[in-house]
Protein backbone atom coordinates (compact mmCIF):
# COMPACT_ATOMS: atom_id res chain seq x y z
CA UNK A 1 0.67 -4.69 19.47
CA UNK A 2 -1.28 -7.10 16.68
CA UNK A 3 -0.59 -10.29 16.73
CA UNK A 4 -0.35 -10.82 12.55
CA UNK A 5 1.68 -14.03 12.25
CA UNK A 6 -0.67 -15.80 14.76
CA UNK A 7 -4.19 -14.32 12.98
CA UNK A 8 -2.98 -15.13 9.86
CA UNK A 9 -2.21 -18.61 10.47
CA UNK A 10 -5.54 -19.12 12.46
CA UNK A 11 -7.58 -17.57 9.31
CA UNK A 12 -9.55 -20.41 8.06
CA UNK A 13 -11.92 -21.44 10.77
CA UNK A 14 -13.54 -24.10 8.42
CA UNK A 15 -14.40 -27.70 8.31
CA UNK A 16 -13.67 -29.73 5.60
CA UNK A 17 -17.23 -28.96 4.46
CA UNK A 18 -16.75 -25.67 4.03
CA UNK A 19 -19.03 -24.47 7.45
CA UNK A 20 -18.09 -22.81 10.46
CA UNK A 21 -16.56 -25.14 12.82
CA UNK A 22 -17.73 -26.17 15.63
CA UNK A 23 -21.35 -23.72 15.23
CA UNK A 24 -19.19 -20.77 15.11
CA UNK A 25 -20.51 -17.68 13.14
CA UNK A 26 -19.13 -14.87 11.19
CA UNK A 27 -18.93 -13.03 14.58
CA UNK A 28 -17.44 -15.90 15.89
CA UNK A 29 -14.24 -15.54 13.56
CA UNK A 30 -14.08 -11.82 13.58
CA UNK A 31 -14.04 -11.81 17.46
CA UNK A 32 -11.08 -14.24 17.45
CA UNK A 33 -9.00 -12.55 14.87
CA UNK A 34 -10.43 -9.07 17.27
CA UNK A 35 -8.45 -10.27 20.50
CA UNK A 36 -4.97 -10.67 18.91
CA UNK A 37 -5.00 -6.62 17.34
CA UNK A 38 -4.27 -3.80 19.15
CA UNK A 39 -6.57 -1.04 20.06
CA UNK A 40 -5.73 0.85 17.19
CA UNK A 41 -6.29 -1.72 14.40
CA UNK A 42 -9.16 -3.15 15.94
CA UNK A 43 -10.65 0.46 15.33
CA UNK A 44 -9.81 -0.27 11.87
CA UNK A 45 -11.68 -3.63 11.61
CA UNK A 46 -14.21 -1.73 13.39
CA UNK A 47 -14.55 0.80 10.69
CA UNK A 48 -14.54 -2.16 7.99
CA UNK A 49 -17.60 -4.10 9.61
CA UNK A 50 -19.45 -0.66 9.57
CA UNK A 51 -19.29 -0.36 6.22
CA UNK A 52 -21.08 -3.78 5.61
CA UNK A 53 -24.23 -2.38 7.07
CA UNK A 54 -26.35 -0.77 4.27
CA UNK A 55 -27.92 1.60 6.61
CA UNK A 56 -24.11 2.96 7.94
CA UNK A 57 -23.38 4.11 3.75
CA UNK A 58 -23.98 7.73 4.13
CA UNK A 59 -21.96 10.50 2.83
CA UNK A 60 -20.16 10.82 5.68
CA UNK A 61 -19.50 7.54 6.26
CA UNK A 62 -17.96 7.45 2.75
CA UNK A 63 -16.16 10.56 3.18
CA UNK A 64 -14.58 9.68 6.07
CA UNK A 65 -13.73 5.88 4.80
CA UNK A 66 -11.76 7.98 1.71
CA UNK A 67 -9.78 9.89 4.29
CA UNK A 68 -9.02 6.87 6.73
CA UNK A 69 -5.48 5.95 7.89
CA UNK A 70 -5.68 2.20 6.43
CA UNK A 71 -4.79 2.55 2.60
CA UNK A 72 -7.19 -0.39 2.09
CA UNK A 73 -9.87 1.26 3.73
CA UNK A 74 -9.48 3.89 1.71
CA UNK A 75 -9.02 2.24 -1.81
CA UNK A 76 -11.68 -0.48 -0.36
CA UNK A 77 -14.55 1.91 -0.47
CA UNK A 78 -13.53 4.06 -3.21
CA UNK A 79 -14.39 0.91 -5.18
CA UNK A 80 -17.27 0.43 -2.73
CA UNK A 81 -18.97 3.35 -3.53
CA UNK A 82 -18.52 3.95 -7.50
CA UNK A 83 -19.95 0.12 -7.28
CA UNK A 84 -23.23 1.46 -5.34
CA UNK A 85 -23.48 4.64 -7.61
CA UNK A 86 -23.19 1.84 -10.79
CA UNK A 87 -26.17 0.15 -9.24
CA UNK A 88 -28.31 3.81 -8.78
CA UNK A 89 -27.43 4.61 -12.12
CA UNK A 90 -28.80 1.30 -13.49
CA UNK A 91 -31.55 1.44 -10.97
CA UNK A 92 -32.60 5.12 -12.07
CA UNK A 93 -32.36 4.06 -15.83
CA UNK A 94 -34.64 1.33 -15.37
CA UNK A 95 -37.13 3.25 -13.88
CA UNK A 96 -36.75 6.14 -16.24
CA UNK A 97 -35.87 8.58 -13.10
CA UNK A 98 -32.98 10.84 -13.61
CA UNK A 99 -29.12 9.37 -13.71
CA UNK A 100 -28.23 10.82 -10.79
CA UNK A 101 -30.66 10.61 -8.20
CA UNK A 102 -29.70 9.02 -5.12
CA UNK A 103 -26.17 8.88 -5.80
CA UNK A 104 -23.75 9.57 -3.42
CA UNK A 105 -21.37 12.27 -4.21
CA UNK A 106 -18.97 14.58 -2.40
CA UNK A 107 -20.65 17.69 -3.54
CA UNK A 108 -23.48 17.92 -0.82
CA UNK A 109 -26.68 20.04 -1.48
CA UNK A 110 -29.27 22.06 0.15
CA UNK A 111 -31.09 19.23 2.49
CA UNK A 112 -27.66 17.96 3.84
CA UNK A 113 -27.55 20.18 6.64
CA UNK A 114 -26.15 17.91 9.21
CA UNK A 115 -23.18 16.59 7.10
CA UNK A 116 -19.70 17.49 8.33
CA UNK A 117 -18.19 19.69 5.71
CA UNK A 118 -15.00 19.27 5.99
CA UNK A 119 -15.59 15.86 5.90
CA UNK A 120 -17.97 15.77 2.86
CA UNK A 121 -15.81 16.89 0.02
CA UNK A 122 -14.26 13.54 -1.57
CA UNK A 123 -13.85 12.21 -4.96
CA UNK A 124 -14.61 8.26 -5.24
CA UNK A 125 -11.26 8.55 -7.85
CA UNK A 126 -10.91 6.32 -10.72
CA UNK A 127 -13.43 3.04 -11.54
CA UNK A 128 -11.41 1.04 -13.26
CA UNK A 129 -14.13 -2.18 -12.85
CA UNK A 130 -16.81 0.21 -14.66
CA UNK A 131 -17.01 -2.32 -17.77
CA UNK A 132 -17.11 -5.58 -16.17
CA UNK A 133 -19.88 -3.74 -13.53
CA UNK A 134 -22.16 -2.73 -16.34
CA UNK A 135 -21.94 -6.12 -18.08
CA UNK A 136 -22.91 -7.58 -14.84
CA UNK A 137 -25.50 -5.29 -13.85
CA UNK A 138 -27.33 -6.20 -17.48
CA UNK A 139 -27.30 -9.80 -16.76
CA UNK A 140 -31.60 -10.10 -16.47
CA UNK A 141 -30.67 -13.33 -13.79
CA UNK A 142 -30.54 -11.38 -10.63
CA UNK A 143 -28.63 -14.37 -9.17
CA UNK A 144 -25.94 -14.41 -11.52
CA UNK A 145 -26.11 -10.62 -11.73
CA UNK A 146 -25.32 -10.60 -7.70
CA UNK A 147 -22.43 -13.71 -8.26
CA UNK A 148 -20.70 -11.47 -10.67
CA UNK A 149 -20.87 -8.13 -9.30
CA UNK A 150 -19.29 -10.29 -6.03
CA UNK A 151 -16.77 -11.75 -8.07
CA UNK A 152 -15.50 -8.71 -9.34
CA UNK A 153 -15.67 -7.29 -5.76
CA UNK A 154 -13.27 -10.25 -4.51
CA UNK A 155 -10.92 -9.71 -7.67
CA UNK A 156 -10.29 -5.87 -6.54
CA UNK A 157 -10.09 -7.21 -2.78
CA UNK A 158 -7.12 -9.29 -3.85
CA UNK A 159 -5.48 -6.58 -6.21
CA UNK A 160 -5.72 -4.82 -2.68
CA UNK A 161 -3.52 -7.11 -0.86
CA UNK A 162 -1.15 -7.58 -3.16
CA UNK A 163 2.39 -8.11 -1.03
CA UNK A 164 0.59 -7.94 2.16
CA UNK A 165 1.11 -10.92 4.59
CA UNK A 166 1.25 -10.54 7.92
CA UNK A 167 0.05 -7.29 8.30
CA UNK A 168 -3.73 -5.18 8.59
CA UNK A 169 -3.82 -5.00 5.12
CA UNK A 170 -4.10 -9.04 4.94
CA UNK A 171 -6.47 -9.26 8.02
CA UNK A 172 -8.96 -6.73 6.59
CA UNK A 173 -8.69 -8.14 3.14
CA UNK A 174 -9.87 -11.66 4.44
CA UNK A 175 -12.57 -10.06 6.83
CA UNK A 176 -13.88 -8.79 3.30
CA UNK A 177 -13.71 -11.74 1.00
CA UNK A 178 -15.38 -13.49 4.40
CA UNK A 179 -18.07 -11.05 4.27
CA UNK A 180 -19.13 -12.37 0.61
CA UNK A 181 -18.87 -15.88 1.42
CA UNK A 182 -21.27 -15.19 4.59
CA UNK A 183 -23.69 -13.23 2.22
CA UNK A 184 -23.71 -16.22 -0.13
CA UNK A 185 -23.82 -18.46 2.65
CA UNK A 186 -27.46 -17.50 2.97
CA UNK A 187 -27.89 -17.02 -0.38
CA UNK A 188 -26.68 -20.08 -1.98
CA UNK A 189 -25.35 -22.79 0.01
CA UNK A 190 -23.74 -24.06 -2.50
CA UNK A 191 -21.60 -20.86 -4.04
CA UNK A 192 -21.16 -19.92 -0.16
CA UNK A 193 -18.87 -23.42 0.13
CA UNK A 194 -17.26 -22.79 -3.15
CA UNK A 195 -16.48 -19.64 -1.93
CA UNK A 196 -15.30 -20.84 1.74
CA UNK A 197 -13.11 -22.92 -0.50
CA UNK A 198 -11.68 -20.72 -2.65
CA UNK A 199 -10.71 -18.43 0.00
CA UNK A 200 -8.95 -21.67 2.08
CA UNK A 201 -6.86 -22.59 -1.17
CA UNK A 202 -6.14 -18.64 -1.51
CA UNK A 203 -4.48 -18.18 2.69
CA UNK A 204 -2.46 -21.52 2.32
CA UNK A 205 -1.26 -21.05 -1.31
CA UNK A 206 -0.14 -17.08 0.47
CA UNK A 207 1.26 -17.85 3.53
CA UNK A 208 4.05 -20.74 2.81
CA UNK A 209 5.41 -22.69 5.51
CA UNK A 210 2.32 -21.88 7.70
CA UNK A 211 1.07 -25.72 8.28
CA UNK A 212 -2.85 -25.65 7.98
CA UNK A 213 -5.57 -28.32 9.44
CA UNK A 214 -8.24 -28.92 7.18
């Protein structure tokens, strides 16, 4: 059985600095919150970390993320994947290719032999982030292009926990927003910590009564 009271308290591995204490890593902190969840919901953190590898985003991997047990998984890459068909379609219109190409949908077609089928029929559902996407995809300063797009990414990560606490739904959430601050972390130093900071100030203003070290 998970362990939710005690992960949630023990979220913010950081130094006052805004680093990982004590030379720990993103691995570091998912491994700890990874030995207080059960077998079952360690699966599901499993499945999350999976889908941060650009190589794992296949159709199946998609259609199988839209049919998962976890409602955030689900609704996570729903908004995951009409985000990456956002970035083909501006992609393809720069380069004059057709709107479509390379987008993932769950229609399949004649090279996709090896696809599971009754997997492979999905819908992404409903973008509602389509407007603020575009306006950030035709921002010409890739930096601020990539800060946006990942702000808008943490906003729907924290519509998604909405009334969850002590629960997968809160874990999984963090793991996410943690996943952006490591990606800036390498990118910018500096929006990494602001980052690290913002999502410190966001697990103690949540969790009342939970005392904190910072």
């Amino acid at each position: 059985m998970s362990n939710f009271e005690y992960i949630i308290a023990s979220l913010p591995f950081l130094t006052t600095d805004f680093k990982y204490a004590g030379g720990q890593g993103f691995e570091n902190v998912i491994e700890e919150i990874r030995g207080n969840l059960s077998e079952k919901d360690s699966q599901a953190l499993d499945f999350l970390l999976k889908g941060f590898q650009a190589d794992e985003l296949t159709p199946d991997f998609y259609a199988e993320a839209l049919k998962h047990p976890s409602r955030f998984i689900r609704q996570y890459f729903s908004f995951d994947l009409n985000l990456r068909n956002a970035k083909v379609r501006f992609l393809n219109r720069q380069l004059g290719r057709p709107e479509d190409q390379d987008m993932i949908t769950g229609e399949g077609g004649e090279d996709d032999v090896n696809l599971d089928t009754d997997l492979y029929r999905f819908r992404a559902g409903e973008f509602e982030e389509e407007r603020k996407v575009a306006d950030a995809l035709a921002q010409s300063d890739l930096l601020s292009r990539e800060k946006d797009l990942d702000d808008i990414a943490w906003e729907k990560i924290g519509s998604l926990e909405t009334f969850h606490y002590f629960d997968l739904t809160a874990v999984l959430a963090y793991v996410a927003k943690l996943n952006i601050v490591n990606r800036w972390l390498a990118l910018d130093e500096e929006k990494g910590r602001e980052l690290f900071q913002k999502l410190v100030k966001e697990v103690k203003g949540t969790f009342k009564g939970v005392k904190f070290e910072s």
